[in-house]
C-alpha atoms as a PDB file:
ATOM      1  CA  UNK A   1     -36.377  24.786  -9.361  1.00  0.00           C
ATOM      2  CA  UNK A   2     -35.117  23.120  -6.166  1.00  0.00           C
ATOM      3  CA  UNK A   3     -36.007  18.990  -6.132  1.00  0.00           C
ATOM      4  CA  UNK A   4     -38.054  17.906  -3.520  1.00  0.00           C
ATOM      5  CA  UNK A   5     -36.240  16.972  -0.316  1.00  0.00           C
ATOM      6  CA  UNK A   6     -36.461  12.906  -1.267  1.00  0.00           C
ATOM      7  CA  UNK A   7     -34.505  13.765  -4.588  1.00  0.00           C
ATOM      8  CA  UNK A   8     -31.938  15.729  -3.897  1.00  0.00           C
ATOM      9  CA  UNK A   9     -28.908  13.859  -5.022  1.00  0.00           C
ATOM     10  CA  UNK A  10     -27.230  15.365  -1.865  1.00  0.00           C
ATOM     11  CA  UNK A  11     -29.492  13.686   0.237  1.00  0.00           C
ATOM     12  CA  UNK A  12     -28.631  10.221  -1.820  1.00  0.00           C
ATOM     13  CA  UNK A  13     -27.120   7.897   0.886  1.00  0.00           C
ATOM     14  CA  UNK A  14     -24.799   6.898  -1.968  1.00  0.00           C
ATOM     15  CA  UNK A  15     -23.266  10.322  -2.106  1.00  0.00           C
ATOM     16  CA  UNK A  16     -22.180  10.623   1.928  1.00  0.00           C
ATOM     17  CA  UNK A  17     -21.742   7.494   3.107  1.00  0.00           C
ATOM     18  CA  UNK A  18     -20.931   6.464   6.565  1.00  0.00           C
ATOM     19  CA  UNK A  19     -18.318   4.069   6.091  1.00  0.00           C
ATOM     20  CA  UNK A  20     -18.060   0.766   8.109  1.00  0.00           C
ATOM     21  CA  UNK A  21     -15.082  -0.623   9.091  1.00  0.00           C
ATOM     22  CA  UNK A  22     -12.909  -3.045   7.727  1.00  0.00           C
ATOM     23  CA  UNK A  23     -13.295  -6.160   9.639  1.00  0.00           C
ATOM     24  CA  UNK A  24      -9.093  -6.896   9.759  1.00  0.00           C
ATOM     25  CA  UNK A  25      -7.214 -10.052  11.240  1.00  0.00           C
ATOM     26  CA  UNK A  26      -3.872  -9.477  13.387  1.00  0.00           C
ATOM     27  CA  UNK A  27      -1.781  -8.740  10.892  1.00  0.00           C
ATOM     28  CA  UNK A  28       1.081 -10.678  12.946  1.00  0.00           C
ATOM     29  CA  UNK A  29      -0.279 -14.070  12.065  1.00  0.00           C
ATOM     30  CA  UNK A  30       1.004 -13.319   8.506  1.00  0.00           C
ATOM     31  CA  UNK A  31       4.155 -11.851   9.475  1.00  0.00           C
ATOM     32  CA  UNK A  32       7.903 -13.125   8.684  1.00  0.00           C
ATOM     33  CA  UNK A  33       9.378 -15.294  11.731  1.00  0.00           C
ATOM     34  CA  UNK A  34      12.875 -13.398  11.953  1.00  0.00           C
ATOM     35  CA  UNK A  35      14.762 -14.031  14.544  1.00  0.00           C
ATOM     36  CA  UNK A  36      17.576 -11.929  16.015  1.00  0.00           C
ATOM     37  CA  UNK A  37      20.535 -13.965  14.966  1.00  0.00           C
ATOM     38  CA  UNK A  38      19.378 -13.964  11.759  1.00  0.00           C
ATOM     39  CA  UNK A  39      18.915 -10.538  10.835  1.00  0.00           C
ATOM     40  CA  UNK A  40      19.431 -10.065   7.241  1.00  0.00           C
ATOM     41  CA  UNK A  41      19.864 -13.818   6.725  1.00  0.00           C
ATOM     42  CA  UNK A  42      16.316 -14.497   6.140  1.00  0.00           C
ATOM     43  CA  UNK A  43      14.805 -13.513   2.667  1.00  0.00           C
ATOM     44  CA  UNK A  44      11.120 -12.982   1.626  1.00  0.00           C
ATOM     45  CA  UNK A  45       9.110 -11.162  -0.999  1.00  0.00           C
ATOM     46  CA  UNK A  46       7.353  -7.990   0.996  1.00  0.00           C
ATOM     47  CA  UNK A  47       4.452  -7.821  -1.404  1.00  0.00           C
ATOM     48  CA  UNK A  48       3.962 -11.877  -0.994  1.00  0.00           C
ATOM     49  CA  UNK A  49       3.590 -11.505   2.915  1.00  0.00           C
ATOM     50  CA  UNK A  50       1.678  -8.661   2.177  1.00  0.00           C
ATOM     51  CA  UNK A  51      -0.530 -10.509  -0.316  1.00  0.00           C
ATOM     52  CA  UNK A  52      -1.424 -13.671   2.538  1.00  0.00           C
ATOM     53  CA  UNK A  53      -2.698 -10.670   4.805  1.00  0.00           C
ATOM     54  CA  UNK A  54      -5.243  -9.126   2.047  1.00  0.00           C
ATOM     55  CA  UNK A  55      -6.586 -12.449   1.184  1.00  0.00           C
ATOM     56  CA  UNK A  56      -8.396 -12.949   4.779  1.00  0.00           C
ATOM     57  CA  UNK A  57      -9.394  -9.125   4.180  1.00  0.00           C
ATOM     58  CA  UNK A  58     -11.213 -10.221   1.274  1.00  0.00           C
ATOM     59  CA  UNK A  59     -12.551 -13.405   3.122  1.00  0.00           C
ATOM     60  CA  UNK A  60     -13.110 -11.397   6.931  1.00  0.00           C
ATOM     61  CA  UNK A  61     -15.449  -9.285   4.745  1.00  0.00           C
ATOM     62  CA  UNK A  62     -16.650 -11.010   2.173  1.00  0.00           C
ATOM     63  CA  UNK A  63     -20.498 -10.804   3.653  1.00  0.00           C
ATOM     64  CA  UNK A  64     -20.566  -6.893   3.289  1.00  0.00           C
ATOM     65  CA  UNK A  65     -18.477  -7.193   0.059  1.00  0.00           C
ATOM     66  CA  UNK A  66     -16.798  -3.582   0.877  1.00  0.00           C
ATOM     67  CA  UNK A  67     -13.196  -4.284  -0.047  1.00  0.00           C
ATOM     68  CA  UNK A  68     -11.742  -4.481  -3.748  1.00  0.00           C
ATOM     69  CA  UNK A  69      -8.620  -4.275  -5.081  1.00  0.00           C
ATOM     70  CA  UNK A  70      -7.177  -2.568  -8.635  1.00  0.00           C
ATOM     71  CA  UNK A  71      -4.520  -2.844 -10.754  1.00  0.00           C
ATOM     72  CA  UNK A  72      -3.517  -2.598 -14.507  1.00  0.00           C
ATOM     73  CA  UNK A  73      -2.760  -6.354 -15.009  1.00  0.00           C
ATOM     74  CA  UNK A  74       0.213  -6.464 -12.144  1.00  0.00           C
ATOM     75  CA  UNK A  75      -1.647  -8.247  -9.562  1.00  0.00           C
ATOM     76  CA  UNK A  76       0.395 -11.935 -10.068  1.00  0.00           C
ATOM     77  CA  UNK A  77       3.303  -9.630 -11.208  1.00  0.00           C
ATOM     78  CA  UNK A  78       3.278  -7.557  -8.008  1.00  0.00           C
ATOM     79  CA  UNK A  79       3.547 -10.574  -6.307  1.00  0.00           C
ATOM     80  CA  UNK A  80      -0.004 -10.168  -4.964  1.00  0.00           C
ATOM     81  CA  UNK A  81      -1.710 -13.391  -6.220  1.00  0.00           C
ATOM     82  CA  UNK A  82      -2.280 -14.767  -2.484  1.00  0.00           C
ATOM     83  CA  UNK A  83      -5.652 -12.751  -3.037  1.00  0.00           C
ATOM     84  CA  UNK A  84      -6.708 -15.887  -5.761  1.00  0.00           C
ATOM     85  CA  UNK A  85      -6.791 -18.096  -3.238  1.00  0.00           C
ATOM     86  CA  UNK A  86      -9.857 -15.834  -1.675  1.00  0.00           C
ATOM     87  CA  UNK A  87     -11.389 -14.664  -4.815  1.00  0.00           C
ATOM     88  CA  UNK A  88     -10.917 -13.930  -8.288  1.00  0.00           C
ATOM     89  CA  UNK A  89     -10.861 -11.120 -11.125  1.00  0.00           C
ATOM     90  CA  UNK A  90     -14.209  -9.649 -11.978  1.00  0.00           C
ATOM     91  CA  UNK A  91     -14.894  -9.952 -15.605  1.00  0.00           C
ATOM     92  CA  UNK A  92     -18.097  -8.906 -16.934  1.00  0.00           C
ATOM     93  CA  UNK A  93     -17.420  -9.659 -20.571  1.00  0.00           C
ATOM     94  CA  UNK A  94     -17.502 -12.763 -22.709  1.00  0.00           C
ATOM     95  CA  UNK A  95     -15.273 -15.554 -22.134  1.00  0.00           C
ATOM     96  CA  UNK A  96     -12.927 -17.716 -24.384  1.00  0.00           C
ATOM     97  CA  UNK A  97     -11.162 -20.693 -24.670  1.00  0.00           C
ATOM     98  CA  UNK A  98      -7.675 -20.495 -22.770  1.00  0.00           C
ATOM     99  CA  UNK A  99      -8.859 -17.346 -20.690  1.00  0.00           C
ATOM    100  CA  UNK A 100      -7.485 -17.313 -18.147  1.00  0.00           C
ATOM    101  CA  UNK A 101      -8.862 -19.453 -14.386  1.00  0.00           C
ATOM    102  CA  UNK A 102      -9.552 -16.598 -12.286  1.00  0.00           C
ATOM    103  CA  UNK A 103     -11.794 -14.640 -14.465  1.00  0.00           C
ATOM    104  CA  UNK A 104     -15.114 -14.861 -12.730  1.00  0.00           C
ATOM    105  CA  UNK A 105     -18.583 -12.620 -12.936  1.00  0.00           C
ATOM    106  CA  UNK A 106     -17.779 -11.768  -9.505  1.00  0.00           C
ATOM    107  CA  UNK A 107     -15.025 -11.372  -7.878  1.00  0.00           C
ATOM    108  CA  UNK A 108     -12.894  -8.432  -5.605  1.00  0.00           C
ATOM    109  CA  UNK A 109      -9.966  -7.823  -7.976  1.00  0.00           C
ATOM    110  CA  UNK A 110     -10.209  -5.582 -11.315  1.00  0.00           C
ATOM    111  CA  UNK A 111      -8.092  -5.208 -13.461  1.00  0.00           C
ATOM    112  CA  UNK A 112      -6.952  -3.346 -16.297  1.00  0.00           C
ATOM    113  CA  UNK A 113      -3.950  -2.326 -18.395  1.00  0.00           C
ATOM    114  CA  UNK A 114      -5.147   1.469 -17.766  1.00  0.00           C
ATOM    115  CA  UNK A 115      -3.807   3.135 -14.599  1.00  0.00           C
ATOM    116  CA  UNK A 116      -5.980   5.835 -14.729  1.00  0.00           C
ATOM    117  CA  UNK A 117      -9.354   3.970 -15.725  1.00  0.00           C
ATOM    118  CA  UNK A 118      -8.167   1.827 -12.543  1.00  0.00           C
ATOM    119  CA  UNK A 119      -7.283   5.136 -10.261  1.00  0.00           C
ATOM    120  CA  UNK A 120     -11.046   6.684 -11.323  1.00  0.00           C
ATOM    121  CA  UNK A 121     -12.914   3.219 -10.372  1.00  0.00           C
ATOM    122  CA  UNK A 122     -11.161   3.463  -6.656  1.00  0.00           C
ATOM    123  CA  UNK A 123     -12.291   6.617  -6.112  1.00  0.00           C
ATOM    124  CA  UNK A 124     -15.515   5.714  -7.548  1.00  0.00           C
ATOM    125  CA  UNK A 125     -15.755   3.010  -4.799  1.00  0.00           C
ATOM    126  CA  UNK A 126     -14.352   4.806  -2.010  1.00  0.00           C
ATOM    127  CA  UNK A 127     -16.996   7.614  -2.655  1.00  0.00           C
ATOM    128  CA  UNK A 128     -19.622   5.356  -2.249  1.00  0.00           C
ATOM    129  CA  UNK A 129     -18.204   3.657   1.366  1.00  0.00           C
ATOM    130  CA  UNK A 130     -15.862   0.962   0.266  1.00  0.00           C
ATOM    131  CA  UNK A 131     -12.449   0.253   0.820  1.00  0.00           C
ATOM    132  CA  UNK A 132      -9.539  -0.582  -1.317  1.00  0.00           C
ATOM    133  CA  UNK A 133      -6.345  -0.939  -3.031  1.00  0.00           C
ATOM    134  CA  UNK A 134      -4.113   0.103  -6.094  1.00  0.00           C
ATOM    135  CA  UNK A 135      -1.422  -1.358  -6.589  1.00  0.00           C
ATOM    136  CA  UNK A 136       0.717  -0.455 -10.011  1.00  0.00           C
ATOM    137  CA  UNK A 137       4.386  -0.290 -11.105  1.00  0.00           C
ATOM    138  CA  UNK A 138       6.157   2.399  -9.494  1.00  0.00           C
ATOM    139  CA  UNK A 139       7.578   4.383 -12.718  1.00  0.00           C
ATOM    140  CA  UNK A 140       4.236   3.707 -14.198  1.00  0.00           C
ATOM    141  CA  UNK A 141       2.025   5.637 -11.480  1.00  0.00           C
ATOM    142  CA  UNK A 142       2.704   9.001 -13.020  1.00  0.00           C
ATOM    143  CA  UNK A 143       0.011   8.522 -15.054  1.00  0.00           C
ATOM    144  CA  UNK A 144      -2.442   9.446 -12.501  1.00  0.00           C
ATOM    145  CA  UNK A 145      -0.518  12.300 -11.213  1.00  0.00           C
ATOM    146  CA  UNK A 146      -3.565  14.379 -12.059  1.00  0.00           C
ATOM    147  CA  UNK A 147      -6.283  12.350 -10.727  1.00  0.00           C
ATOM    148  CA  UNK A 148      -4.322  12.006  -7.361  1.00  0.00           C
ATOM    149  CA  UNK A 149      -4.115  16.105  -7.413  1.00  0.00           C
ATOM    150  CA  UNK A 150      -7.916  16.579  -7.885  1.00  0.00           C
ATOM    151  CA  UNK A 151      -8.612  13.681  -5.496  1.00  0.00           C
ATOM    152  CA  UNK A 152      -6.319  15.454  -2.762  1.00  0.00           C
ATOM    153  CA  UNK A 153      -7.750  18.779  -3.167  1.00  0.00           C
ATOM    154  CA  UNK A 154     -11.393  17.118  -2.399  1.00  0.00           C
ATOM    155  CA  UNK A 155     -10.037  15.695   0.712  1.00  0.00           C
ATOM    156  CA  UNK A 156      -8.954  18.633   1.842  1.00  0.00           C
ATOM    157  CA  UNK A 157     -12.045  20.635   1.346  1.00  0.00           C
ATOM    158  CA  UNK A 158     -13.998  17.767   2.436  1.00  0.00           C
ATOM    159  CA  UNK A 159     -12.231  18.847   5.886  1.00  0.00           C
ATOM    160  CA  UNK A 160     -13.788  22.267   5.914  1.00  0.00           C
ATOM    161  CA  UNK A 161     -16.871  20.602   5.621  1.00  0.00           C
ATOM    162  CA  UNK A 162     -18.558  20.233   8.970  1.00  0.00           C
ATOM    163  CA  UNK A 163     -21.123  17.884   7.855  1.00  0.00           C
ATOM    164  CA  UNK A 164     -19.053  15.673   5.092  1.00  0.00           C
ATOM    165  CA  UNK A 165     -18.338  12.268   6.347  1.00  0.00           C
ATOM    166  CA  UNK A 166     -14.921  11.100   6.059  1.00  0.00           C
ATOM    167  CA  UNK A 167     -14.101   8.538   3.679  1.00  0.00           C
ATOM    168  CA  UNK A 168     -11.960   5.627   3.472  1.00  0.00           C
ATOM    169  CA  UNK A 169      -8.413   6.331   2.781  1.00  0.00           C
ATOM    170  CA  UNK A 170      -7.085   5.751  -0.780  1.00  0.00           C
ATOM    171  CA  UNK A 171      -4.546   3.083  -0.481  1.00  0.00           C
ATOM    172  CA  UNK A 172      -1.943   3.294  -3.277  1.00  0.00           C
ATOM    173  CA  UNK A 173       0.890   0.062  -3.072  1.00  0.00           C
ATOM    174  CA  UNK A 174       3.873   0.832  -5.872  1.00  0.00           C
ATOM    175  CA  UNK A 175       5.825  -2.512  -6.162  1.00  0.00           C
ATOM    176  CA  UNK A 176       8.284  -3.300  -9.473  1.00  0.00           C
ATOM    177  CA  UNK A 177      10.004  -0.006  -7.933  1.00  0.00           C
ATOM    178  CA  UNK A 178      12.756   1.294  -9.224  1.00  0.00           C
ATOM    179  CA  UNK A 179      16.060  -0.281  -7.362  1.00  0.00           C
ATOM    180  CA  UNK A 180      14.896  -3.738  -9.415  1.00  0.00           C
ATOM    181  CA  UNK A 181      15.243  -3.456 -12.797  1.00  0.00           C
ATOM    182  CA  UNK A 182      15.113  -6.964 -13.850  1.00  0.00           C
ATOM    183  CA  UNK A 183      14.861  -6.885 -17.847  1.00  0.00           C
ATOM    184  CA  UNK A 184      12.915  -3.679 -18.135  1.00  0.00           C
ATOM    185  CA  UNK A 185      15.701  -1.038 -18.154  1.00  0.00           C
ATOM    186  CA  UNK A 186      15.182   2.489 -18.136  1.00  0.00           C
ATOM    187  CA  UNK A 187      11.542   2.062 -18.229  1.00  0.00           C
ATOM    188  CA  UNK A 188      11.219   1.383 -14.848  1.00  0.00           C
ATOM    189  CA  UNK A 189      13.157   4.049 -13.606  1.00  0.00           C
ATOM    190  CA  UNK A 190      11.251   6.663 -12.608  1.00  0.00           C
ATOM    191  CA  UNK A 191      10.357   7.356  -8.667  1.00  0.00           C
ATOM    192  CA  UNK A 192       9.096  10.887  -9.505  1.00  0.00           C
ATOM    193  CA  UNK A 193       5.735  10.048  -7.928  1.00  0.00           C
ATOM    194  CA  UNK A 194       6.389   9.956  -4.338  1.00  0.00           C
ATOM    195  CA  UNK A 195       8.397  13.592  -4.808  1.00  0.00           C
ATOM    196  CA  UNK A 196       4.564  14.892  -6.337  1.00  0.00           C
ATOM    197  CA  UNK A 197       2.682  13.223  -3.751  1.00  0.00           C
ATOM    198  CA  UNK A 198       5.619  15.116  -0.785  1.00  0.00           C
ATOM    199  CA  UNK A 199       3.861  18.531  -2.212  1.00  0.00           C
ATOM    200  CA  UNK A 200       0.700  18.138  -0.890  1.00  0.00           C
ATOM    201  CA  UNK A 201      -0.211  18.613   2.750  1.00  0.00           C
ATOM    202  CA  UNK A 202       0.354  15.915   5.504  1.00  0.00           C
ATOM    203  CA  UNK A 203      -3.095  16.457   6.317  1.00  0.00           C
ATOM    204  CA  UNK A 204      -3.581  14.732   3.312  1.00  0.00           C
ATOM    205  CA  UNK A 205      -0.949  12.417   2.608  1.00  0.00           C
ATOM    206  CA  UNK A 206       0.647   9.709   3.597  1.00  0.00           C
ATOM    207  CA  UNK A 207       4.146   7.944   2.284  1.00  0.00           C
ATOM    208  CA  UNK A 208       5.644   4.320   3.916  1.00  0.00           C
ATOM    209  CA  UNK A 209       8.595   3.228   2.449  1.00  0.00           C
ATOM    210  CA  UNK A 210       8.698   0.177   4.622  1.00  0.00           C
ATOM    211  CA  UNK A 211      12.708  -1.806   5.583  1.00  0.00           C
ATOM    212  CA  UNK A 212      10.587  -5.386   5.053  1.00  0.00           C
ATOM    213  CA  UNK A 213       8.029  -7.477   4.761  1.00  0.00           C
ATOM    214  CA  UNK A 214       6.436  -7.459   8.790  1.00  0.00           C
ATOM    215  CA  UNK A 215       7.192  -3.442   8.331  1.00  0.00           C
ATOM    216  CA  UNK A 216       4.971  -2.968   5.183  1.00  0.00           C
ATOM    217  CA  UNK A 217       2.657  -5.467   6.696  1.00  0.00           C
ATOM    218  CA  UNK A 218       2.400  -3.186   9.687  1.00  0.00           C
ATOM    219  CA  UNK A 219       1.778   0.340   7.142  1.00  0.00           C
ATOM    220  CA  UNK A 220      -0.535  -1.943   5.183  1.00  0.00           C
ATOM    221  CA  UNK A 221      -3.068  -2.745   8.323  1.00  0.00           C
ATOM    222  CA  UNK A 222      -2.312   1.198   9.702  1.00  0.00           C
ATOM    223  CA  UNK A 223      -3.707   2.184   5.929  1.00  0.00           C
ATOM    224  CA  UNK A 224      -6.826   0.016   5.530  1.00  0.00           C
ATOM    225  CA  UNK A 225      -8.092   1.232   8.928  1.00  0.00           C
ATOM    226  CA  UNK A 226      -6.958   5.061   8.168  1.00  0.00           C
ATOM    227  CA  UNK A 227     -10.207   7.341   6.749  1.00  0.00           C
ATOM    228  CA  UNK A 228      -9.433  10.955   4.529  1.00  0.00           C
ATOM    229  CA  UNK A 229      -5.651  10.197   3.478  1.00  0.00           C
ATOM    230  CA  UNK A 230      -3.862   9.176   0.435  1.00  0.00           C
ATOM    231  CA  UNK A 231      -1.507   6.375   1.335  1.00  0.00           C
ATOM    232  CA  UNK A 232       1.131   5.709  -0.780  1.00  0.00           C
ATOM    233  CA  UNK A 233       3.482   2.357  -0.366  1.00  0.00           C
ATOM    234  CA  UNK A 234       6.340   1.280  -1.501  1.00  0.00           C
ATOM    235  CA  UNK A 235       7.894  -2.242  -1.243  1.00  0.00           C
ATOM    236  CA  UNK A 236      10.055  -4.673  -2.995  1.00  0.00           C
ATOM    237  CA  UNK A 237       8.318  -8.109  -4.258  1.00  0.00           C
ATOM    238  CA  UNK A 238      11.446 -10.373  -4.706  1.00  0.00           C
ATOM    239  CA  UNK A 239      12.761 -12.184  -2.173  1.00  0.00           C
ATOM    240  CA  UNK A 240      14.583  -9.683   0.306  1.00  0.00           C
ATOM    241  CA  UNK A 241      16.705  -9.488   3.240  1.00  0.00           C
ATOM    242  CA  UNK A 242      14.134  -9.306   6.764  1.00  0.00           C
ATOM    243  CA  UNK A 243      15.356  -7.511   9.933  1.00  0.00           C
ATOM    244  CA  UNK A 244      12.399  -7.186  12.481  1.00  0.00           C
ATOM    245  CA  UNK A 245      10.299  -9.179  14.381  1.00  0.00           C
ATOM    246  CA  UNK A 246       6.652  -8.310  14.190  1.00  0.00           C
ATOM    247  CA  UNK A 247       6.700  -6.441  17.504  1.00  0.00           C
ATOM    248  CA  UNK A 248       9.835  -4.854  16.855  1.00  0.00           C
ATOM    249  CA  UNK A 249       8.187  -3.609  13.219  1.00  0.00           C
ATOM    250  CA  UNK A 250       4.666  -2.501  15.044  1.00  0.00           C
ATOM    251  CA  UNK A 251       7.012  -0.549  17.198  1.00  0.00           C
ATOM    252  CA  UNK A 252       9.412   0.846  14.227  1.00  0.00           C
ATOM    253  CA  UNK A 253       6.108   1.986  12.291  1.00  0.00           C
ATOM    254  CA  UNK A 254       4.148   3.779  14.993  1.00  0.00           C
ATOM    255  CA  UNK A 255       7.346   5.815  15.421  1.00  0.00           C
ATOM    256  CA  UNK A 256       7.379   6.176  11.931  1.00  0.00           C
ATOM    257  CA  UNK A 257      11.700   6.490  12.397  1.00  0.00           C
ATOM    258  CA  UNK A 258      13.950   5.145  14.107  1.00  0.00           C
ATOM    259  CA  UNK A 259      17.858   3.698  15.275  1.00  0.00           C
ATOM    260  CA  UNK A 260      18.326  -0.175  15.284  1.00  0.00           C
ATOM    261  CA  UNK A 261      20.146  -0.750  18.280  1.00  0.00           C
ATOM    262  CA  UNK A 262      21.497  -3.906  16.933  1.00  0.00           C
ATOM    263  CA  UNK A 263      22.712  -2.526  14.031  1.00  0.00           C
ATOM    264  CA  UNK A 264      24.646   0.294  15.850  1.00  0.00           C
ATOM    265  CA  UNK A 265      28.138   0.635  18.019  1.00  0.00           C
ATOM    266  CA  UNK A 266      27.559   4.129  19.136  1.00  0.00           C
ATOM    267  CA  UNK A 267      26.698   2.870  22.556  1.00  0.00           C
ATOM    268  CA  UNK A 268      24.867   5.746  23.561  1.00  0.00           C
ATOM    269  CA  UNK A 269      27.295   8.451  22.358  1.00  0.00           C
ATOM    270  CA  UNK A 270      26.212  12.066  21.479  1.00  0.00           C
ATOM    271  CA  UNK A 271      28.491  12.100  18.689  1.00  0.00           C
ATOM    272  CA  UNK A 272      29.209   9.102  16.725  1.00  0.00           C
ATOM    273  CA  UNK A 273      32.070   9.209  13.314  1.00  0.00           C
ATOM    274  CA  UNK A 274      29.434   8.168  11.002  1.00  0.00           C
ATOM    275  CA  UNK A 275      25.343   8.193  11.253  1.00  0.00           C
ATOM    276  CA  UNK A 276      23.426   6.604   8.149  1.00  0.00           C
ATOM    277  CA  UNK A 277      20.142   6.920   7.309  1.00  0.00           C
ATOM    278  CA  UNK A 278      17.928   5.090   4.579  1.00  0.00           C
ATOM    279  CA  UNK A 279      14.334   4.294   3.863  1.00  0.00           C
ATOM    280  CA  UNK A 280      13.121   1.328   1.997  1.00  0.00           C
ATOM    281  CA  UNK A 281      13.484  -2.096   1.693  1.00  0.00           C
ATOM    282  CA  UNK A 282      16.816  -1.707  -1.149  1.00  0.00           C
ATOM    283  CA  UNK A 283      18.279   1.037   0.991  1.00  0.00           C
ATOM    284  CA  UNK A 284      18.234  -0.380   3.699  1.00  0.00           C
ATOM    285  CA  UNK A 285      19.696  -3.896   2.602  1.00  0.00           C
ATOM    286  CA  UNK A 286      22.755  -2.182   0.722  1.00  0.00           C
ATOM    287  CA  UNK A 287      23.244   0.025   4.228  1.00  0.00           C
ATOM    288  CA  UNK A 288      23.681  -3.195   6.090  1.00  0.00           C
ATOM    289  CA  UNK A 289      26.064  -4.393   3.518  1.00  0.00           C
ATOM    290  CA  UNK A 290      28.664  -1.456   3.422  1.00  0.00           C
ATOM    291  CA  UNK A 291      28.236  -1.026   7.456  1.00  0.00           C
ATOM    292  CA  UNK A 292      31.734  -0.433   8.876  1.00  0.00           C
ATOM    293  CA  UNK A 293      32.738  -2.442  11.464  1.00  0.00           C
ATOM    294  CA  UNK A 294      36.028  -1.152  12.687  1.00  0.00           C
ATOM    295  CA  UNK A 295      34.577   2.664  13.535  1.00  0.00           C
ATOM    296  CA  UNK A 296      31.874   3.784  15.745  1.00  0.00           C
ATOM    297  CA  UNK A 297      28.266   4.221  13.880  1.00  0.00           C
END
């Protein structure tokens, strides 16, 4: 009853691929000039930034063709559309009149206004050696709560595995979050997923929840090189207050936390009045507002 060896579907190179790397540029070049004295001063849109950096992934690797991106429709909206200006959205059915100019029979974006028909084609890709992207609303996300569970639980016994390859990561980025509401109310107020995703092991899972735009830049070039985890992102896409340089951000994300000097008075002390702590771009921003500046922080 056992297939010959040459049909085994185990055996299929498709089914355990050895994954090549992303060819990536220095994420720096795309970075957010801030400069010291103007801290908080500067604004720009995270996701933007973030978008200019994925568009020369799509072009560094456009011979092997082994990055895509997903999304139900919230690419532009996301703030994402850099990417058009290195390909376009893959459409495979007819075409109309007043369609839309970046619908193309090839291209490295998909989308489609079903999270979880966009969640299943990523980890279609990813089990076949590619690399790539989702990026959705963040109180729209739950949707795949499921599909992120079962997709977690084979990573982990892919571990246990000795002669599974590891994959590249799944790369989740959650923009529209929920400190901007614009004109969509209660409906986009829901940041329940990142508590789901905090279940699972850290094996397993990754969250960012980068301050600004050369932070999330930073996460976003850590992820797309990262094999085996879930990486989930979250970042602003209007225009936002910036506070590091790049180096100062490459530093601030390898730690993964850490105290701005600059934006303390403590001068060294073991015991300062008032210590606070934030994550995220939002967070952070409406710290820096409400800092004291009379009292030792």
């Amino acid at each position: 009853m056992i297939p010959p060896k040459g049909l085994r579907m185990g055996e299929n190179s498709f089914t355990n691929p050895q994954v090549t790397p992303l060819v990536r540029p220095d994420w720096k070049r795309f970075g957010v000039d801030v400069q010291p004295h103007q801290r908080g001063q500067l604004e720009a849109s995270d996701t933007y930034t973030a978008g200019t950096y994925l568009a020369e992934i799509i072009k560094l690797n456009d011979a092997t063709k082994t990055f895509r991106m997903f999304g139900p429709d919230e690419t532009a909206s996301n703030r994402l559309h850099a990417v058009f200006e290195a390909t376009k959205k893959q459409w495979m059915g007819e075409h109309r009149d007043g369609d839309e100019a970046h619908l193309a029979k090839t291209g490295r974006v998909i989308e489609m206004l079903s999270e979880h028909q966009c969640e299943g084609m990523l980890e279609g890709y990813l089990l076949t050696g590619g690399h790539g992207l989702l990026n959705s609303y963040e109180a729209f996300i739950h949707i795949i709560s499921s599909m992120f569970n079962q997709h977690a639980k084979w990573l982990k016994i892919c571990r246990e595995i000795e002669w599974r390859n590891e994959l590249a990561s799944l790369n989740i980025l959650l923009a529209s979050h929920v400190w901007r509401q614009d004109h969509n109310g209660f409906t986009h107020q829901d940041p329940g997923f990142l508590q789901h995703v905090a279940t699972k092991k850290p094996e397993i899972v990754r969250i960012y929840l980068p301050p600004d735009a050369n932070c999330l830049l930073s996460s976003m070039d850590h992820c797309l090189q990262s094999k085996h985890y879930v990486n989930v992102m979250v970042a602003g896409k209007h225009p936002s207050p910036q506070w590091l340089t790049t180096a100062e951000a490459a530093d601030h994300c390898a730690a993964g936390v850490g105290i701005w000097e600059w934006a303390s008075n403590d001068k060294g002390q073991e015991k300062p009045d008032i210590i606070l702590a934030c994550a995220g771009d939002v967070p952070v921003s409406y710290t820096h507002l409400t800092l004291p500046t009379n009292r030792e922080v």
